[in-house]
C-alpha atoms as a PDB file:
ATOM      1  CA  UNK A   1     -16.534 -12.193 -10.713  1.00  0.00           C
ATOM      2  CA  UNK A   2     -15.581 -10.074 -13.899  1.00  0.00           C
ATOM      3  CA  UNK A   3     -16.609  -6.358 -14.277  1.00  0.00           C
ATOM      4  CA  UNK A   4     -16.237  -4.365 -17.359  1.00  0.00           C
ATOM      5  CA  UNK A   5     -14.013  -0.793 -16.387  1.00  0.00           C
ATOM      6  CA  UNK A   6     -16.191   1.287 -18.943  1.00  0.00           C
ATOM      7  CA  UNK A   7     -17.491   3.823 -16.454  1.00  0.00           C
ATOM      8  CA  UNK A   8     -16.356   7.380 -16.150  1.00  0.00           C
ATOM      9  CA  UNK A   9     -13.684   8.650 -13.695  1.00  0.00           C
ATOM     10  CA  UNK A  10     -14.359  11.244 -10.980  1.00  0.00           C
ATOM     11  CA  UNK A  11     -12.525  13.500 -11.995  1.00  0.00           C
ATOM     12  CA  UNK A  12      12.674  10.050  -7.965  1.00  0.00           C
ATOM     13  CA  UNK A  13      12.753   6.501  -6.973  1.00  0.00           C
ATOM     14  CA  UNK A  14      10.934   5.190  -4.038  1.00  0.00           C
ATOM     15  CA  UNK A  15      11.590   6.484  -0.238  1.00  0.00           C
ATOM     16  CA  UNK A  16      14.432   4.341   1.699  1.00  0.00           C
ATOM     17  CA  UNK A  17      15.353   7.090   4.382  1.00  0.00           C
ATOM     18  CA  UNK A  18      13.826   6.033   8.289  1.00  0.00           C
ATOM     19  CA  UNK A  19      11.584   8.997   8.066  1.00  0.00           C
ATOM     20  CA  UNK A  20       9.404  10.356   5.386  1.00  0.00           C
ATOM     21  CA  UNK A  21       8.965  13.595   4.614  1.00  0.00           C
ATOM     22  CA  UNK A  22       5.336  13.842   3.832  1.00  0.00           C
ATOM     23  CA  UNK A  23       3.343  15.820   5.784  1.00  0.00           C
ATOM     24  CA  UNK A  24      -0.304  13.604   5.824  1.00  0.00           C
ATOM     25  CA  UNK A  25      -0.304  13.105   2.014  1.00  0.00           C
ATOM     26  CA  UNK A  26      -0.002  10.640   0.056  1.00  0.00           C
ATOM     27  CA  UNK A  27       4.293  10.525  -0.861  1.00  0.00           C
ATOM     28  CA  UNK A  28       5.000  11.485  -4.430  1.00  0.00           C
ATOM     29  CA  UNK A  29       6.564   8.576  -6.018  1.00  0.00           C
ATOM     30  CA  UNK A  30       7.493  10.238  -9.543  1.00  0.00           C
ATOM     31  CA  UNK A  31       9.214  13.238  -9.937  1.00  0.00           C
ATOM     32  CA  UNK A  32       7.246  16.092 -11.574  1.00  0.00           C
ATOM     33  CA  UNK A  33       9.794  16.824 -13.818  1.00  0.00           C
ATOM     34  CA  UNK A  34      10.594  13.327 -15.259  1.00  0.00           C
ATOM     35  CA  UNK A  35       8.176  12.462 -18.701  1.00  0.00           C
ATOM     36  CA  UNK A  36       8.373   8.572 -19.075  1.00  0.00           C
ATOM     37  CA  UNK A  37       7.645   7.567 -22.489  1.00  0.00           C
ATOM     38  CA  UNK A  38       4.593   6.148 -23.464  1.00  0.00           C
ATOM     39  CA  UNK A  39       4.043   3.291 -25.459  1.00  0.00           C
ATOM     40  CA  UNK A  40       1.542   2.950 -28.389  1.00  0.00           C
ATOM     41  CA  UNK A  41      -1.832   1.336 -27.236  1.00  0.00           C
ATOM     42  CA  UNK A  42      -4.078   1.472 -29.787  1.00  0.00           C
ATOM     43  CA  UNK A  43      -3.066  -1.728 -30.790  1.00  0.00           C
ATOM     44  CA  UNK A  44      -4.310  -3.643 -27.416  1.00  0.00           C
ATOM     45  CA  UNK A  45      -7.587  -5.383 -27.941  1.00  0.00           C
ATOM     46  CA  UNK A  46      -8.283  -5.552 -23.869  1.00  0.00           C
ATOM     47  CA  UNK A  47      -7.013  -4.808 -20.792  1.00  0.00           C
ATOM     48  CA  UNK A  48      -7.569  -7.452 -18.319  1.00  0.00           C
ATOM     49  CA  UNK A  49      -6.885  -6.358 -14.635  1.00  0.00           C
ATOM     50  CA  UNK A  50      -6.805  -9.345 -12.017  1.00  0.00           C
ATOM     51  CA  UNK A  51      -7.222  -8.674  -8.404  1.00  0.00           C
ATOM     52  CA  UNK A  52      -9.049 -10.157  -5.574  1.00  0.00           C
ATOM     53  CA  UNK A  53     -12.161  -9.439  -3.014  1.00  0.00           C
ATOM     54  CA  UNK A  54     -10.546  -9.747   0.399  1.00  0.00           C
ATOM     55  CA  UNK A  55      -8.076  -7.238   0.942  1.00  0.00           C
ATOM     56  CA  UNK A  56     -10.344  -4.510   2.020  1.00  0.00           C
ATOM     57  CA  UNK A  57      -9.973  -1.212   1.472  1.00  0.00           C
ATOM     58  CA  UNK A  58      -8.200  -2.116  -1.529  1.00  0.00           C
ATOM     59  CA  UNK A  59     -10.312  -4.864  -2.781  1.00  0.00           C
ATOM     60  CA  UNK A  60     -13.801  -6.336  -1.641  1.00  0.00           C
ATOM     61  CA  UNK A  61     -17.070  -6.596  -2.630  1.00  0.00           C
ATOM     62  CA  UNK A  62     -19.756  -3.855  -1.638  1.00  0.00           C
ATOM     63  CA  UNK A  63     -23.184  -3.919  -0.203  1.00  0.00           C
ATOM     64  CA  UNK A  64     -24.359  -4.220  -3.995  1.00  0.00           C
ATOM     65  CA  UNK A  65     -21.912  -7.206  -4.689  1.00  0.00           C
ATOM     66  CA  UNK A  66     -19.981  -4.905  -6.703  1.00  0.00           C
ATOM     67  CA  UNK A  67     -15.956  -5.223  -6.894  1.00  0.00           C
ATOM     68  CA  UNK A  68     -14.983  -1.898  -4.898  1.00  0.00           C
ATOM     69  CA  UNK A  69     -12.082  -0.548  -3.506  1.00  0.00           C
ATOM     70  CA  UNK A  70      -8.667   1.394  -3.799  1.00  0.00           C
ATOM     71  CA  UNK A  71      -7.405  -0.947  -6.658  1.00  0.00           C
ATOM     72  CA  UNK A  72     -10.725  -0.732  -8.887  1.00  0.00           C
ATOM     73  CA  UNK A  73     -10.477   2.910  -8.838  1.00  0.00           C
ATOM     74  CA  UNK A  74      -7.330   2.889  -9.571  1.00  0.00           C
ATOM     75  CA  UNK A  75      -7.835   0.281 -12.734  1.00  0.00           C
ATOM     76  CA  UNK A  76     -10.378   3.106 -14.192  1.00  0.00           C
ATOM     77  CA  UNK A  77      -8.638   5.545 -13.798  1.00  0.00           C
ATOM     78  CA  UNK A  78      -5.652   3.768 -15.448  1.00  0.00           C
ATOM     79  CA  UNK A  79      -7.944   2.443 -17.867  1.00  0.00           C
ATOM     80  CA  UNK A  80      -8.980   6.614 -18.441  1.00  0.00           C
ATOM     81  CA  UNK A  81      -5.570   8.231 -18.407  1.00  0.00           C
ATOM     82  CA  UNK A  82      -4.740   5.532 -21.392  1.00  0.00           C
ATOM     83  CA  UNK A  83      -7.897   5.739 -23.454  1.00  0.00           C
ATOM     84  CA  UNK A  84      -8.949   2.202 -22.729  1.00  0.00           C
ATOM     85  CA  UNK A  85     -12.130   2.487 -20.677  1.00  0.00           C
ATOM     86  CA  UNK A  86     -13.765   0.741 -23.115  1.00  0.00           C
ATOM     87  CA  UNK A  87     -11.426  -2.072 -23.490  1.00  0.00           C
ATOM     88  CA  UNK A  88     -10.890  -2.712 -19.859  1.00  0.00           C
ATOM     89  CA  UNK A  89     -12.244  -5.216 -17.370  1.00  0.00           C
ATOM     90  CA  UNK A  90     -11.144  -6.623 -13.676  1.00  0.00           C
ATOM     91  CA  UNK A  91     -11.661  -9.916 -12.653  1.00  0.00           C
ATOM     92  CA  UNK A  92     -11.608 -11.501  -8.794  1.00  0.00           C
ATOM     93  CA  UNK A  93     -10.030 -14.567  -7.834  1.00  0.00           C
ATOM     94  CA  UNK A  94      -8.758 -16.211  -4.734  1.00  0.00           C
ATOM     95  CA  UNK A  95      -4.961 -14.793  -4.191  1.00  0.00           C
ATOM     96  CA  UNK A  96      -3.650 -18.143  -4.500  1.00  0.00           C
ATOM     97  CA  UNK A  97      -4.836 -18.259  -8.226  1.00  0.00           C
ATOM     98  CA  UNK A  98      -3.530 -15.008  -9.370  1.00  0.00           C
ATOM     99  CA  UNK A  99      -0.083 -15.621 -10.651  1.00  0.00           C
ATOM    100  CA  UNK A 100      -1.274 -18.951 -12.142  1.00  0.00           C
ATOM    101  CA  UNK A 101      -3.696 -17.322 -14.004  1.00  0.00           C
ATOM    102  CA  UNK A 102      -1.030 -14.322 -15.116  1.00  0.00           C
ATOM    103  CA  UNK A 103       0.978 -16.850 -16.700  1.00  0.00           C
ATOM    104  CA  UNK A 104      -1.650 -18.888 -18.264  1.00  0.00           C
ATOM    105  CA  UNK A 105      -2.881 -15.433 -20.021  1.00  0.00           C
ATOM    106  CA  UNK A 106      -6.425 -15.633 -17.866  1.00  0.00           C
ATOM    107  CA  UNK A 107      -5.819 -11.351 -17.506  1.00  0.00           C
ATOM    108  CA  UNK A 108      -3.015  -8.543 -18.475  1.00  0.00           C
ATOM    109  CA  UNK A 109      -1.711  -7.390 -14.804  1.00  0.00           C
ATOM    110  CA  UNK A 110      -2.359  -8.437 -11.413  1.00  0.00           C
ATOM    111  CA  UNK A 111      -3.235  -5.281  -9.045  1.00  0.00           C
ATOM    112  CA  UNK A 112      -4.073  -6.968  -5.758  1.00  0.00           C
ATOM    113  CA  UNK A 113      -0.758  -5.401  -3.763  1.00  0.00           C
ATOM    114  CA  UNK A 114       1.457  -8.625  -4.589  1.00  0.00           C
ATOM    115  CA  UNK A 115       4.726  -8.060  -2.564  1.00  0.00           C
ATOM    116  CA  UNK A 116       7.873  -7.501  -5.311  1.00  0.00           C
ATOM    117  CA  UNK A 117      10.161 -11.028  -4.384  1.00  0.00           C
ATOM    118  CA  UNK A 118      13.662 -11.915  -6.398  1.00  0.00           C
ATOM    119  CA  UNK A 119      11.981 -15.156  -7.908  1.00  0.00           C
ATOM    120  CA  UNK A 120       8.957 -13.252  -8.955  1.00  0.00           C
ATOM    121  CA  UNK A 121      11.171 -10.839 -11.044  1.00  0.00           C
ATOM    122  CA  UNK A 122      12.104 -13.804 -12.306  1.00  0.00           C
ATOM    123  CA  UNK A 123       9.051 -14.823 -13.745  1.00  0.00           C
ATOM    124  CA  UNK A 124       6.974 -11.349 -14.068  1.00  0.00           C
ATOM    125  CA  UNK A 125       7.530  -7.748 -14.759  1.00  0.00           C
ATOM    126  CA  UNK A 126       6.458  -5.268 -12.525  1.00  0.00           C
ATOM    127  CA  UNK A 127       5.526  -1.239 -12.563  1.00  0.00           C
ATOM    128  CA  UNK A 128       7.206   1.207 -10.677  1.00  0.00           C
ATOM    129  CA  UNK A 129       5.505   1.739  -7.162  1.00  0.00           C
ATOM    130  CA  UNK A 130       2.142   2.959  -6.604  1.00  0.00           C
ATOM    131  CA  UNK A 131       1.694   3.299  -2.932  1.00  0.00           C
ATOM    132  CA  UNK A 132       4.240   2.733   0.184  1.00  0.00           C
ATOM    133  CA  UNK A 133       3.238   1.172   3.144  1.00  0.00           C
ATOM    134  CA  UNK A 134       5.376   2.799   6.215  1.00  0.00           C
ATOM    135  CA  UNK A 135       5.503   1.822   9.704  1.00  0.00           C
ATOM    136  CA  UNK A 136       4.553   3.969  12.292  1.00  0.00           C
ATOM    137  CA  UNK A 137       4.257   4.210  15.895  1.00  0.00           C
ATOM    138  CA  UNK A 138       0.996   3.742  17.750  1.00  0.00           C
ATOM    139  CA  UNK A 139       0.935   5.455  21.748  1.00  0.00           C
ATOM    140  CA  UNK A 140      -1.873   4.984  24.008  1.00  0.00           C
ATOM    141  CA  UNK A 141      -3.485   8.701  25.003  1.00  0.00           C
ATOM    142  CA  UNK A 142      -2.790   8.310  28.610  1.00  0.00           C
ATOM    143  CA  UNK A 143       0.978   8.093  28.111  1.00  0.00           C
ATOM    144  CA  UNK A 144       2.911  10.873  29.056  1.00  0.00           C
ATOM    145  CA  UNK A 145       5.804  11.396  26.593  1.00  0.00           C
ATOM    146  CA  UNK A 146       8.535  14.592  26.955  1.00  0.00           C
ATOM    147  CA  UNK A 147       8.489  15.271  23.213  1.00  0.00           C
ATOM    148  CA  UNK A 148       6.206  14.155  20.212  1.00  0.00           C
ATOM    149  CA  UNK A 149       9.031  12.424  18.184  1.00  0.00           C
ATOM    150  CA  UNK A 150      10.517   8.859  18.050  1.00  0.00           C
ATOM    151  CA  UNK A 151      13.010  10.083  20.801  1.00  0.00           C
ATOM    152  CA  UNK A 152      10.911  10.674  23.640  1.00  0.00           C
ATOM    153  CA  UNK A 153      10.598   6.495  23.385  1.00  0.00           C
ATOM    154  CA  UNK A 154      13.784   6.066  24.096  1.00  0.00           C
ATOM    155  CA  UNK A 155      14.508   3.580  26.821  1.00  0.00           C
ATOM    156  CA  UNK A 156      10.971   2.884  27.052  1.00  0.00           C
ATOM    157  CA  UNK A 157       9.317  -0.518  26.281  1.00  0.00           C
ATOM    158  CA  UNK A 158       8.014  -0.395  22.552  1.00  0.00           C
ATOM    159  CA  UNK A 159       6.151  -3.825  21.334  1.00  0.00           C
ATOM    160  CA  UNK A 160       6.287  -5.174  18.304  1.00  0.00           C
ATOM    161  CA  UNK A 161       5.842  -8.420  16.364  1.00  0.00           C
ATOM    162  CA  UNK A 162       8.657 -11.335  16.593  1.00  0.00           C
ATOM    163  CA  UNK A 163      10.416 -12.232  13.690  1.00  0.00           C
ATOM    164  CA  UNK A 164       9.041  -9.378  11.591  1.00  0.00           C
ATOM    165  CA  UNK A 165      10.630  -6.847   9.319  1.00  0.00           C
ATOM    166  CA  UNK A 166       9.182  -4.147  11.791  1.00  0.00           C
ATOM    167  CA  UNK A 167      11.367  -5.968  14.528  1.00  0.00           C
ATOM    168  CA  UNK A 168      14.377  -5.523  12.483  1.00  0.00           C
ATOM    169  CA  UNK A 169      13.519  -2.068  11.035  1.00  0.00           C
ATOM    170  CA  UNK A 170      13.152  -0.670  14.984  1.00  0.00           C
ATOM    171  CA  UNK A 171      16.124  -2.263  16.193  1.00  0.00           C
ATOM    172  CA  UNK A 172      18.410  -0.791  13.146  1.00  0.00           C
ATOM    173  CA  UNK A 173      16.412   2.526  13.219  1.00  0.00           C
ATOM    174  CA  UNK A 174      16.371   2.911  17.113  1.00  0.00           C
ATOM    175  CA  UNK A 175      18.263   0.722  19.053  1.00  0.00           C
ATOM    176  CA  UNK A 176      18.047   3.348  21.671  1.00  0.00           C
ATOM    177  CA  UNK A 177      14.392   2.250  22.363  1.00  0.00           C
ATOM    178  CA  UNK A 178      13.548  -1.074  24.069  1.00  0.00           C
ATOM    179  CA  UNK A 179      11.443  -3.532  22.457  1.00  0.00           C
ATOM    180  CA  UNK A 180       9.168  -5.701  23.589  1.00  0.00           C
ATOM    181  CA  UNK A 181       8.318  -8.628  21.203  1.00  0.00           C
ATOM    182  CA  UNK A 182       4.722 -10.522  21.122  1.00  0.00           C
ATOM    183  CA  UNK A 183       3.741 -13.436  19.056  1.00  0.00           C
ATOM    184  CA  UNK A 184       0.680 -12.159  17.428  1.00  0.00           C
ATOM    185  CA  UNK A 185      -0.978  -8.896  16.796  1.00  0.00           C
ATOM    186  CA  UNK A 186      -3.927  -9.154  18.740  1.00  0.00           C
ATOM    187  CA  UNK A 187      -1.506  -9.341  22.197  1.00  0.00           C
ATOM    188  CA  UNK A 188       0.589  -6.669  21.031  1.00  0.00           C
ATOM    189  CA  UNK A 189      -2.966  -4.366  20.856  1.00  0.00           C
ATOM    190  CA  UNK A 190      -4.045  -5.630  23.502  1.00  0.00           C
ATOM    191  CA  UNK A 191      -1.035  -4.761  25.520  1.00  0.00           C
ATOM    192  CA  UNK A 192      -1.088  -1.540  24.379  1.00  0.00           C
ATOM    193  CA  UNK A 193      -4.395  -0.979  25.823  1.00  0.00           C
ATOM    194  CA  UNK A 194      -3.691  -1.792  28.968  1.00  0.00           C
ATOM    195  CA  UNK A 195      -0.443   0.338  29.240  1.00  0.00           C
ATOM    196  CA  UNK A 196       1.731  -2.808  29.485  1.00  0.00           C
ATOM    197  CA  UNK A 197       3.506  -0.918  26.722  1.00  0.00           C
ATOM    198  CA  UNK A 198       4.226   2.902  26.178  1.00  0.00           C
ATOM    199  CA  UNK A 199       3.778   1.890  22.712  1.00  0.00           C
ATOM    200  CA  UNK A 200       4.257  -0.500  19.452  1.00  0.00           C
ATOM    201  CA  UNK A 201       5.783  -0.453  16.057  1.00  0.00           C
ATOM    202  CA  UNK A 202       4.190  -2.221  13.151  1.00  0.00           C
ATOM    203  CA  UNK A 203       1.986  -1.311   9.674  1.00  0.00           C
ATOM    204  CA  UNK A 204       0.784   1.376   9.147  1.00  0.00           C
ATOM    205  CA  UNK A 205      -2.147   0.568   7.283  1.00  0.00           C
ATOM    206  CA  UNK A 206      -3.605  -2.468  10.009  1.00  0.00           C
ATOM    207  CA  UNK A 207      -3.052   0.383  13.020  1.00  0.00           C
ATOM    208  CA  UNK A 208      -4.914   3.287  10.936  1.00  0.00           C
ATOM    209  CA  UNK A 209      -7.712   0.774  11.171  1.00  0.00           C
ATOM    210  CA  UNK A 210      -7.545  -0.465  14.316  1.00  0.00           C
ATOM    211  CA  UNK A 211      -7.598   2.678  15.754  1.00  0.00           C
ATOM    212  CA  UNK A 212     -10.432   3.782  14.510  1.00  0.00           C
ATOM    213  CA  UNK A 213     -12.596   0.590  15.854  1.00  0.00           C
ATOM    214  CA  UNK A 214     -14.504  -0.259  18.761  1.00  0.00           C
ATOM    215  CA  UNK A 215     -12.084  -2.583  19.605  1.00  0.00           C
ATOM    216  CA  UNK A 216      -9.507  -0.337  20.184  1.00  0.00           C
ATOM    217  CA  UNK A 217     -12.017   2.053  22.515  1.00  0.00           C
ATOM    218  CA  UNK A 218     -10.646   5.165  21.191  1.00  0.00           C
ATOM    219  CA  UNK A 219      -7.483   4.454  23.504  1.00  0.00           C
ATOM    220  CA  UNK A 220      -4.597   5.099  20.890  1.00  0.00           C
ATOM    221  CA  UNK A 221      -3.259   7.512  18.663  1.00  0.00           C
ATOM    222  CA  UNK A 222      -0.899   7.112  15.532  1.00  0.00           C
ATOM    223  CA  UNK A 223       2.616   8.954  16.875  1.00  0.00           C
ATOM    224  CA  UNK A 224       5.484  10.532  14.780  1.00  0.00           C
ATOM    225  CA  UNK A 225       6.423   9.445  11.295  1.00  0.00           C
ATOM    226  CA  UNK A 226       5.705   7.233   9.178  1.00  0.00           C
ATOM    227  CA  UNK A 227       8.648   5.590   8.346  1.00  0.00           C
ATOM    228  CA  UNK A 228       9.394   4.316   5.263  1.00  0.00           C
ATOM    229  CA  UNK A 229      12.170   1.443   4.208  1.00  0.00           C
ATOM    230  CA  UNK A 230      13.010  -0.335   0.591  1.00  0.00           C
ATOM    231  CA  UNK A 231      15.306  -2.725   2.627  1.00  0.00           C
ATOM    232  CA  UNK A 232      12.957  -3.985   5.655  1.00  0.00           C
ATOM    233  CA  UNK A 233       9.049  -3.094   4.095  1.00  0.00           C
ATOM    234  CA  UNK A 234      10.077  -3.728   0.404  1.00  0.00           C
ATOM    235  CA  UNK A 235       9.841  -1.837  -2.926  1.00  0.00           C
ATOM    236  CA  UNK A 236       6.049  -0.795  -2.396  1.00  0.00           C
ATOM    237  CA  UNK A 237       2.717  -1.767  -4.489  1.00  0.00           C
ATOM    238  CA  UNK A 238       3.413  -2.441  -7.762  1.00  0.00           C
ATOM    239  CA  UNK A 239       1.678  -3.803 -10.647  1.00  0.00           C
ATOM    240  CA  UNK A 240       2.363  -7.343 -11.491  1.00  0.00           C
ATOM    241  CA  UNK A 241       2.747  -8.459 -15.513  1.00  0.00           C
ATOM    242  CA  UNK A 242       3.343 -11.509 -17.447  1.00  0.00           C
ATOM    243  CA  UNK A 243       6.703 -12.019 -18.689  1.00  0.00           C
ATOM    244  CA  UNK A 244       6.068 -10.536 -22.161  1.00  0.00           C
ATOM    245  CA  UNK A 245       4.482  -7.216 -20.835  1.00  0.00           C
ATOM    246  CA  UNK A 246       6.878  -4.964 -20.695  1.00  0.00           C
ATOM    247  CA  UNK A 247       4.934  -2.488 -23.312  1.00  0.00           C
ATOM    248  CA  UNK A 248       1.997  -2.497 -21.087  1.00  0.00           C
ATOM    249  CA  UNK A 249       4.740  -1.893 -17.856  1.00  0.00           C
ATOM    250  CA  UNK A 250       6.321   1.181 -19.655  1.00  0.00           C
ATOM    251  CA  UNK A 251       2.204   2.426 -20.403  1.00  0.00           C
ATOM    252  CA  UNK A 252       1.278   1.787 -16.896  1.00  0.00           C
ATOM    253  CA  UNK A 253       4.431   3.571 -15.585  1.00  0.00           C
ATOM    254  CA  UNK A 254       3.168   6.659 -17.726  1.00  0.00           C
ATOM    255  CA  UNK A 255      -0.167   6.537 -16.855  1.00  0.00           C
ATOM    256  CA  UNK A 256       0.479   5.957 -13.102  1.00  0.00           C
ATOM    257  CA  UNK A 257       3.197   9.278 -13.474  1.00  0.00           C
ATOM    258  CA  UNK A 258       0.291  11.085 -14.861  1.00  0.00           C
ATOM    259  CA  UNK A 259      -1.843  10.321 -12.164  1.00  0.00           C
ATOM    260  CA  UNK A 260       0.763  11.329  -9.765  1.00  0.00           C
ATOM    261  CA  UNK A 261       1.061  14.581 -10.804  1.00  0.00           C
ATOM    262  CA  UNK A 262      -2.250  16.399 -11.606  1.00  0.00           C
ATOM    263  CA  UNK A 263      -3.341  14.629  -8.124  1.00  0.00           C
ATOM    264  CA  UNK A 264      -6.094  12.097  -9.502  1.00  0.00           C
ATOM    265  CA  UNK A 265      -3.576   9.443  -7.454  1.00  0.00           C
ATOM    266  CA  UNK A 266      -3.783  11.178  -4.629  1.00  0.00           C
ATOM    267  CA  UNK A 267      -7.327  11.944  -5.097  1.00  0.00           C
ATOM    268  CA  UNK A 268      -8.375   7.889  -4.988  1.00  0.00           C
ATOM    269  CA  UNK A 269      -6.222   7.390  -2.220  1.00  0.00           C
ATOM    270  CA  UNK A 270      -8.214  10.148   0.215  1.00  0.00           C
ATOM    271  CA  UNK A 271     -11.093   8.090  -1.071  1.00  0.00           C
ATOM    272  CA  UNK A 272      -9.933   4.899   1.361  1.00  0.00           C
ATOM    273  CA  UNK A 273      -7.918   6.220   3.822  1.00  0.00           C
ATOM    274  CA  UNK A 274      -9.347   9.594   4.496  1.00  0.00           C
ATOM    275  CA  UNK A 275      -7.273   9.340   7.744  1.00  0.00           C
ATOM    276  CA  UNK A 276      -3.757   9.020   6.172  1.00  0.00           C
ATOM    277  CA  UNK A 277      -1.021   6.201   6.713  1.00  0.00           C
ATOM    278  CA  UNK A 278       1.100   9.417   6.800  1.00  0.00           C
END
């Protein structure tokens, strides 16, 4: 599926502390005060985003068949801040394909929320973060807790996934709470709804969802945080380059710092998640 990006616009280094200090909104990933320079690009003949159609709300197709989500918007409005709309165009393909396709020049960048890996530094160059993902805690209503904070949990069983970076970020963050592990998400939830658990610890984004479905009955409320981690949840969503694009990094850097600050980022971002991850 290829769509052209030609229609209009509505109009300090990542977080690594255990806690961030957003209120609801969407964390402010460039400093107001820093001007990143932009790179000529009147020279580029297209700008060919890649991403895919099953990572909804980022990515899918709509009722119409249309590409849709977070990461379209955000092309355009890339595409806007840069003067490109009408050189711009996205393209879906299975996730599998999208790196092979990078390097074989099939598109420009890759914005589909690819996860920032040593060996793929070696072999792409990313932007600077876009969007964090933090981990919060999820209660159910019925729990009585002392205090609405992380340390009313204390001592108390908290589930999360084995073998995940959320297990490790919970024990390092608060080994004063004890955690209970389960094998896949769906017993973790379900645990939680049945009070087996006071509560869990795991992404963000999947619990802001679940929450608000019928599966989870209205049972369970988002608690304290969100917590965000460079060393256990990773640098964040970045746009991902072919080797030779470091021009088109630097203009993307600019454009996304522009975004950031007269609140069009932001803006998009209420668009998908008009609950918050934060």
């Amino acid at each position: 599926m290829l769509v052209m990006l030609g229609a209009p616009v509505h109009a300090q280094a990542p977080a690594t502390q255990a806690q961030s200090e957003s209120t609801g909104d969407l964390p402010v990933l460039f400093d107001a005060r820093e001007r990143l320079a932009r790179p000529d690009v009147n020279e580029i003949l297209r700008l060919r985003f890649l991403t895919t159609t099953d990572f909804p709300p980022f990515n899918f197709t709509d009722q119409t068949g249309r590409l849709a989500g977070f990461h379209i918007d955000l092309a355009r409005a890339l595409c806007a801040e840069l003067g490109l709309e009408a050189k711009c165009q996205i393209q879906a393909l299975p996730y599998a394909q999208l790196q092979e396709a990078l390097e074989a020049g099939q598109g420009d960048a890759v914005l589909a929320g690819v996860a920032v890996t040593a060996a793929l530094r070696q072999r792409f160059v990313f932007s600077r973060p876009y969007m964090l993902l933090p981990a919060r805690f999820i209660r159910h209503r019925d729990t009585q807790l002392p205090r609405q904070d992380a340390a009313s949990l204390f001592g108390r069983p908290v589930g999360v996934l084995t073998g995940t970076a959320h297990e490790a970020m919970l024990k390092a963050f608060f080994p004063d709470i004890k955690p209970v592990t389960f094998e896949t998400r769906e017993t973790l939830l379900s645990a939680l709804k049945d009070k087996k658990i006071d509560a869990a610890f795991a992404d963000a984004l999947q619990l802001s969802f679940w929450t608000q479905s019928p599966a989870a009955g209205n049972c369970c409320m988002l608690f304290d945080g969100p917590y965000l981690s460079e060393r256990f949840l990773g640098e964040g969503m970045t746009i991902m380059l072919g080797p030779q694009g470091g021009t088109l990094a630097a203009a993307l850097d600019s454009a996304l710092a522009a975004l950031s600050r007269d609140g069009r980022l932001e803006e998009i971002y209420l668009r998908y998640f008009p609950s918050g991850l934060y």
